[in-house]
N, C-alpha and C. Protein backbone atom coordinates (compact mmCIF):
# COMPACT_ATOMS: atom_id res chain seq x y z
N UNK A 1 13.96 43.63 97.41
CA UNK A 1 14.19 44.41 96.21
C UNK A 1 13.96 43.59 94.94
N UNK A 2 13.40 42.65 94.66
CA UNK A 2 13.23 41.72 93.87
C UNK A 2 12.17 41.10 93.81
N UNK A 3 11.48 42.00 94.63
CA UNK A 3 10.04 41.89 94.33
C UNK A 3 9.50 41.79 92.87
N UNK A 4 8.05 41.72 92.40
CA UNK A 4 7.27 41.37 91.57
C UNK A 4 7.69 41.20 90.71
N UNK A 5 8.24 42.54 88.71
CA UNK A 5 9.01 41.96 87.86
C UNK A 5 10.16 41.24 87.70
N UNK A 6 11.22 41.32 89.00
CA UNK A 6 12.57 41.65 88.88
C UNK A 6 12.53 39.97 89.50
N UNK A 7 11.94 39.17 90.05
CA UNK A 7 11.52 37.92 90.54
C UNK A 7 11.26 37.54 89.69
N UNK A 8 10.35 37.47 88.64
CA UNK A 8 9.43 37.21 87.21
C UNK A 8 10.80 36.40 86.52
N UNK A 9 11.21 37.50 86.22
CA UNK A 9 12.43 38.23 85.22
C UNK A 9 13.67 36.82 85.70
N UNK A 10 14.12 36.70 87.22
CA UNK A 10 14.98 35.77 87.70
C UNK A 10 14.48 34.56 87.35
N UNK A 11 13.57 34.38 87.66
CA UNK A 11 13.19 33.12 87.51
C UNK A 11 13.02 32.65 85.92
N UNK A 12 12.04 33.57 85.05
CA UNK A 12 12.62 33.07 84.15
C UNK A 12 14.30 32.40 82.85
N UNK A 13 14.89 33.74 83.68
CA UNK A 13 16.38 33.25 83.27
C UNK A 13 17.22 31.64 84.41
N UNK A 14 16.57 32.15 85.04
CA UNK A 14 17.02 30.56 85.58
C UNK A 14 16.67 29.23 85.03
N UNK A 15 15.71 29.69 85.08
CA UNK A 15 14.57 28.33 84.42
C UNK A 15 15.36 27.87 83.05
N UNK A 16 15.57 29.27 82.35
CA UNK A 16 16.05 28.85 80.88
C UNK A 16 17.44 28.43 80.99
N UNK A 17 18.47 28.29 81.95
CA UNK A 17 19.98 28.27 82.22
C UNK A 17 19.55 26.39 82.73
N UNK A 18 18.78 26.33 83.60
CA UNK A 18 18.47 24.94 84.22
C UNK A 18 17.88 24.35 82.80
N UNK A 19 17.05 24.45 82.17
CA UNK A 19 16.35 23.46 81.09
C UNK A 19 17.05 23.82 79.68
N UNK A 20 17.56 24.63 79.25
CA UNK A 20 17.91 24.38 77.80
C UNK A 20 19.45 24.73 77.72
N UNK A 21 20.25 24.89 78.97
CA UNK A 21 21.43 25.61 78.88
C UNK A 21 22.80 24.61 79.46
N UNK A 22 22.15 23.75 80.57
CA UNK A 22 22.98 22.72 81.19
C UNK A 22 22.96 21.44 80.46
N UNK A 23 23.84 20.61 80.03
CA UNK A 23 23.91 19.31 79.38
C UNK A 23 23.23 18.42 80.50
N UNK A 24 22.55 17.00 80.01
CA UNK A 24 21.71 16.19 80.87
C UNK A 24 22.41 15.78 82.24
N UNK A 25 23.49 15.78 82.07
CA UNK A 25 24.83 15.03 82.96
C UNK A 25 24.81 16.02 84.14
N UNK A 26 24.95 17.50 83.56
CA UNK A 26 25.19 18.33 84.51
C UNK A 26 24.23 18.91 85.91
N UNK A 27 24.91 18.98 86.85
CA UNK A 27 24.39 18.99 87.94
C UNK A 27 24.53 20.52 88.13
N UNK A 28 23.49 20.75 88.95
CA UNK A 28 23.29 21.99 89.82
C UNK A 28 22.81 21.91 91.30
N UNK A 29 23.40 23.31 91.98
CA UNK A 29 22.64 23.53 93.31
C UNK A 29 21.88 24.55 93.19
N UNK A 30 21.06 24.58 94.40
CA UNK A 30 20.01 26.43 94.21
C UNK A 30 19.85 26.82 95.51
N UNK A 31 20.81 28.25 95.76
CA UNK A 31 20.68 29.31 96.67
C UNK A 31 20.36 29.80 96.84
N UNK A 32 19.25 30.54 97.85
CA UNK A 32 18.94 31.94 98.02
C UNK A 32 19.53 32.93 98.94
N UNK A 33 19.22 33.68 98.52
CA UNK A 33 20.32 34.64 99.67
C UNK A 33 19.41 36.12 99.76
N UNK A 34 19.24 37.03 100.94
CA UNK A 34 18.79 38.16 101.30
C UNK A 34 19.90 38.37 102.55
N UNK A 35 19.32 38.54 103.50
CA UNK A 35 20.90 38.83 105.03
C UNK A 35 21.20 37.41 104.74
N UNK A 36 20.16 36.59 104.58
CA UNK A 36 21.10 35.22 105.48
C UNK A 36 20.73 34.47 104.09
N UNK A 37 22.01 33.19 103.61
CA UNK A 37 21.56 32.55 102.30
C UNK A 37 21.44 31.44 102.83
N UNK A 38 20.49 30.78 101.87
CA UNK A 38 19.91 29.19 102.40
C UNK A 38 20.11 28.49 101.24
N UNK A 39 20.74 27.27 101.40
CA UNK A 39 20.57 26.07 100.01
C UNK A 39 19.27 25.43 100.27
N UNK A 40 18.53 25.42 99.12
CA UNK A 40 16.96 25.18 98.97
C UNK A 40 17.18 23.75 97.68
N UNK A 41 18.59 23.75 96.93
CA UNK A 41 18.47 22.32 96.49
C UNK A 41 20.08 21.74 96.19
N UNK A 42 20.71 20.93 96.94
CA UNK A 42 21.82 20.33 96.57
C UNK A 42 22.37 20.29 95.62
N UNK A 43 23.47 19.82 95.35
CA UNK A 43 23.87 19.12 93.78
C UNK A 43 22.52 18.05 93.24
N UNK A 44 22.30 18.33 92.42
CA UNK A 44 21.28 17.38 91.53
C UNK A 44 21.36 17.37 90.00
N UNK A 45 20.98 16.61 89.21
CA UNK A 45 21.01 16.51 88.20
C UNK A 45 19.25 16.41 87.46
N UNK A 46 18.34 16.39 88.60
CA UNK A 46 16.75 16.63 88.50
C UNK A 46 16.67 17.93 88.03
N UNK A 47 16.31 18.22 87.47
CA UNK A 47 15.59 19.42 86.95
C UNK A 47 14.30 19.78 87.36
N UNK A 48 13.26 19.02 87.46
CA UNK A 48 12.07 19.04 88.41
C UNK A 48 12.74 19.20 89.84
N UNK A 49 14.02 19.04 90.86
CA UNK A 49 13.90 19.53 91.97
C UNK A 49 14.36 20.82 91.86
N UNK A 50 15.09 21.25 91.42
CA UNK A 50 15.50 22.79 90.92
C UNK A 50 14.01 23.28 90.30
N UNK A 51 13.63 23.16 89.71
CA UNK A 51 12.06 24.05 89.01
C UNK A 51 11.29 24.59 90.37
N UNK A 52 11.03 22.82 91.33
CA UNK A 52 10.49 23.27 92.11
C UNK A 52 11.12 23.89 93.76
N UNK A 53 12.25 23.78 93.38
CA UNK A 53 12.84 24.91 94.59
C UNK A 53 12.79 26.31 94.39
N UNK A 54 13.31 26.62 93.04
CA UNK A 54 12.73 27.76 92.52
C UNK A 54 11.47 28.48 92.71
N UNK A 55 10.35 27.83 92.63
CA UNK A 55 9.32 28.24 92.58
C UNK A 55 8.78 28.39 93.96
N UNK A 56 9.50 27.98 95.08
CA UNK A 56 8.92 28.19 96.11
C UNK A 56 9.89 29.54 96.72
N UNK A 57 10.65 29.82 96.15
CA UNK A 57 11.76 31.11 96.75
C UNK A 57 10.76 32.35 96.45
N UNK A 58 10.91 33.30 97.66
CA UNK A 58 9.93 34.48 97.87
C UNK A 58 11.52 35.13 98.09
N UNK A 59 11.13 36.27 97.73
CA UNK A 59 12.09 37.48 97.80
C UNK A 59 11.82 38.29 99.08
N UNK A 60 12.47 38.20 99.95
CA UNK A 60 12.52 39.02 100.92
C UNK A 60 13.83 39.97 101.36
N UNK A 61 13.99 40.72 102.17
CA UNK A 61 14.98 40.95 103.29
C UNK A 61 16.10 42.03 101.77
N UNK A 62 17.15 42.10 102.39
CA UNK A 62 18.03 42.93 101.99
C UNK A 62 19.37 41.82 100.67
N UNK A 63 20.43 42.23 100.65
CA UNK A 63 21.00 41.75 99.21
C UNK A 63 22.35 41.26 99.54
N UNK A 64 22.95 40.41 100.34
CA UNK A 64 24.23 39.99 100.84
C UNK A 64 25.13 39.07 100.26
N UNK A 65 25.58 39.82 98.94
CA UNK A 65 25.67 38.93 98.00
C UNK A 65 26.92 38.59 98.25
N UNK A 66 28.02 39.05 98.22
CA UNK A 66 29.24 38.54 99.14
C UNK A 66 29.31 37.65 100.08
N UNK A 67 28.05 37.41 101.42
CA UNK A 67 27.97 36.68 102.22
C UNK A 67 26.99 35.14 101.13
N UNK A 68 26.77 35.24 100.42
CA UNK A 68 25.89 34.44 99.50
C UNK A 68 27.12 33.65 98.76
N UNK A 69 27.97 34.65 98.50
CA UNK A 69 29.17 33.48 97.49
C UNK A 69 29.72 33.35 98.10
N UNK A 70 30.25 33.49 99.67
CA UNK A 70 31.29 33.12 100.78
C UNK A 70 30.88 31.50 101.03
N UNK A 71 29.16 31.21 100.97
CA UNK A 71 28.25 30.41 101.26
C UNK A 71 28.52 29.38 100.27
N UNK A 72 28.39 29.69 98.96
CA UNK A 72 28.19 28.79 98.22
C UNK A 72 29.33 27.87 97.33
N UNK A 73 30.79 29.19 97.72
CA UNK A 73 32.22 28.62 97.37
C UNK A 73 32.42 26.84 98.09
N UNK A 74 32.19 26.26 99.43
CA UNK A 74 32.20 25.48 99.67
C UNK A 74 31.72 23.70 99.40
N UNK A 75 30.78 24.61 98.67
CA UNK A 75 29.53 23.40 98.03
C UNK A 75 30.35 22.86 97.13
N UNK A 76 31.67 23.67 96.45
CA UNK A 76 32.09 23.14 95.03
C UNK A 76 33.23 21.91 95.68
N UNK A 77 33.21 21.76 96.75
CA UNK A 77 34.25 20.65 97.16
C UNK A 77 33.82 19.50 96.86
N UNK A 78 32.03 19.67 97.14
CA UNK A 78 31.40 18.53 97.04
C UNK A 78 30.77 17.90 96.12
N UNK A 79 31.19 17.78 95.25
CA UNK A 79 30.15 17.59 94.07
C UNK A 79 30.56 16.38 92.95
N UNK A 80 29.52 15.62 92.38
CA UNK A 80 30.31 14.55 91.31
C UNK A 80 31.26 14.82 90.12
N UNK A 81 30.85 16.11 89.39
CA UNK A 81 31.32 16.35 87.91
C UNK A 81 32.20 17.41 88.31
N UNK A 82 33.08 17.27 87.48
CA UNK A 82 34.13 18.62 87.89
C UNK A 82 33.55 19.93 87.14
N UNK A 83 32.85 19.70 86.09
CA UNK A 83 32.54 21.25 85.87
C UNK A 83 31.68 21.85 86.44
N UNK A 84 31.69 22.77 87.30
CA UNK A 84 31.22 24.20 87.84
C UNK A 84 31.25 25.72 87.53
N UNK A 85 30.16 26.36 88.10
CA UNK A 85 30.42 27.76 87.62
C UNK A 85 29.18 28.21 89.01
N UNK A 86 29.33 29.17 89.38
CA UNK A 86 28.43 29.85 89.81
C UNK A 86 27.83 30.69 88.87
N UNK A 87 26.42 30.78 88.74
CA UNK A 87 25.43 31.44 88.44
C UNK A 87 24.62 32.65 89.25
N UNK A 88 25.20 33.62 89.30
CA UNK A 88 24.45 34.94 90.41
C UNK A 88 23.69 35.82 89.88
N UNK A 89 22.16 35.92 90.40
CA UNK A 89 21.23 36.39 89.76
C UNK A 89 20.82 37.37 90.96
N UNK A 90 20.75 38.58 90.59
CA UNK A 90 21.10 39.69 91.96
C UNK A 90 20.06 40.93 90.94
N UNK A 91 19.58 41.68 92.08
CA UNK A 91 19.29 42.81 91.16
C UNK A 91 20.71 44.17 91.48
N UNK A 92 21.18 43.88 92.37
CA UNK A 92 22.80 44.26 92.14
C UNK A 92 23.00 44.85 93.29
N UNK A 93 22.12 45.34 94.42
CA UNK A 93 22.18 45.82 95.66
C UNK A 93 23.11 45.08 96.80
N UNK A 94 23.91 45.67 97.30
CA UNK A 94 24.73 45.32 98.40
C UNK A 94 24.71 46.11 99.86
């Protein structure tokens, strides 16, 4: 469901949240999620590995976004900087 614009559209708001929105310090991970969610980039503080994890995510399958933040609540145990937030970019289907 996130096919062609609605992919466009994600990615560019990501892109702009990763490069002009996070301080240099701050770290991110990058999830995808359809039935089943996959971490495609760790905690990092690269911005080139986030760009290019991004850019390789294809939109497939259905929208399990509940099973996506069940997924990604855990990651926050692990991480260097204490500030976190999840970022969920959905076209809103469940």
């Amino acid at each position: 469901s996130m096919r062609g614009p609605r992919m466009e559209d994600a990615r560019r708001a990501i892109g702009t949240f990763v490069d002009d929105l996070l301080k240099p310090e701050d770290e991110a991970s990058l999830l995808v999620f359809n039935h089943a969610t996959r971490v495609l980039a760790g905690w990092t503080s690269d911005r080139a590995v986030l760009r290019e994890a991004l850019a390789g995510a294809l939109p497939t399958g259905g929208t399990a976004i509940y099973d996506a933040i069940d997924t990604a609540l855990p990651l926050f145990a692990h991480r260097n900087h204490p500030r976190a937030a999840i970022v969920l970019v959905s076209d809103g289907a469940d």
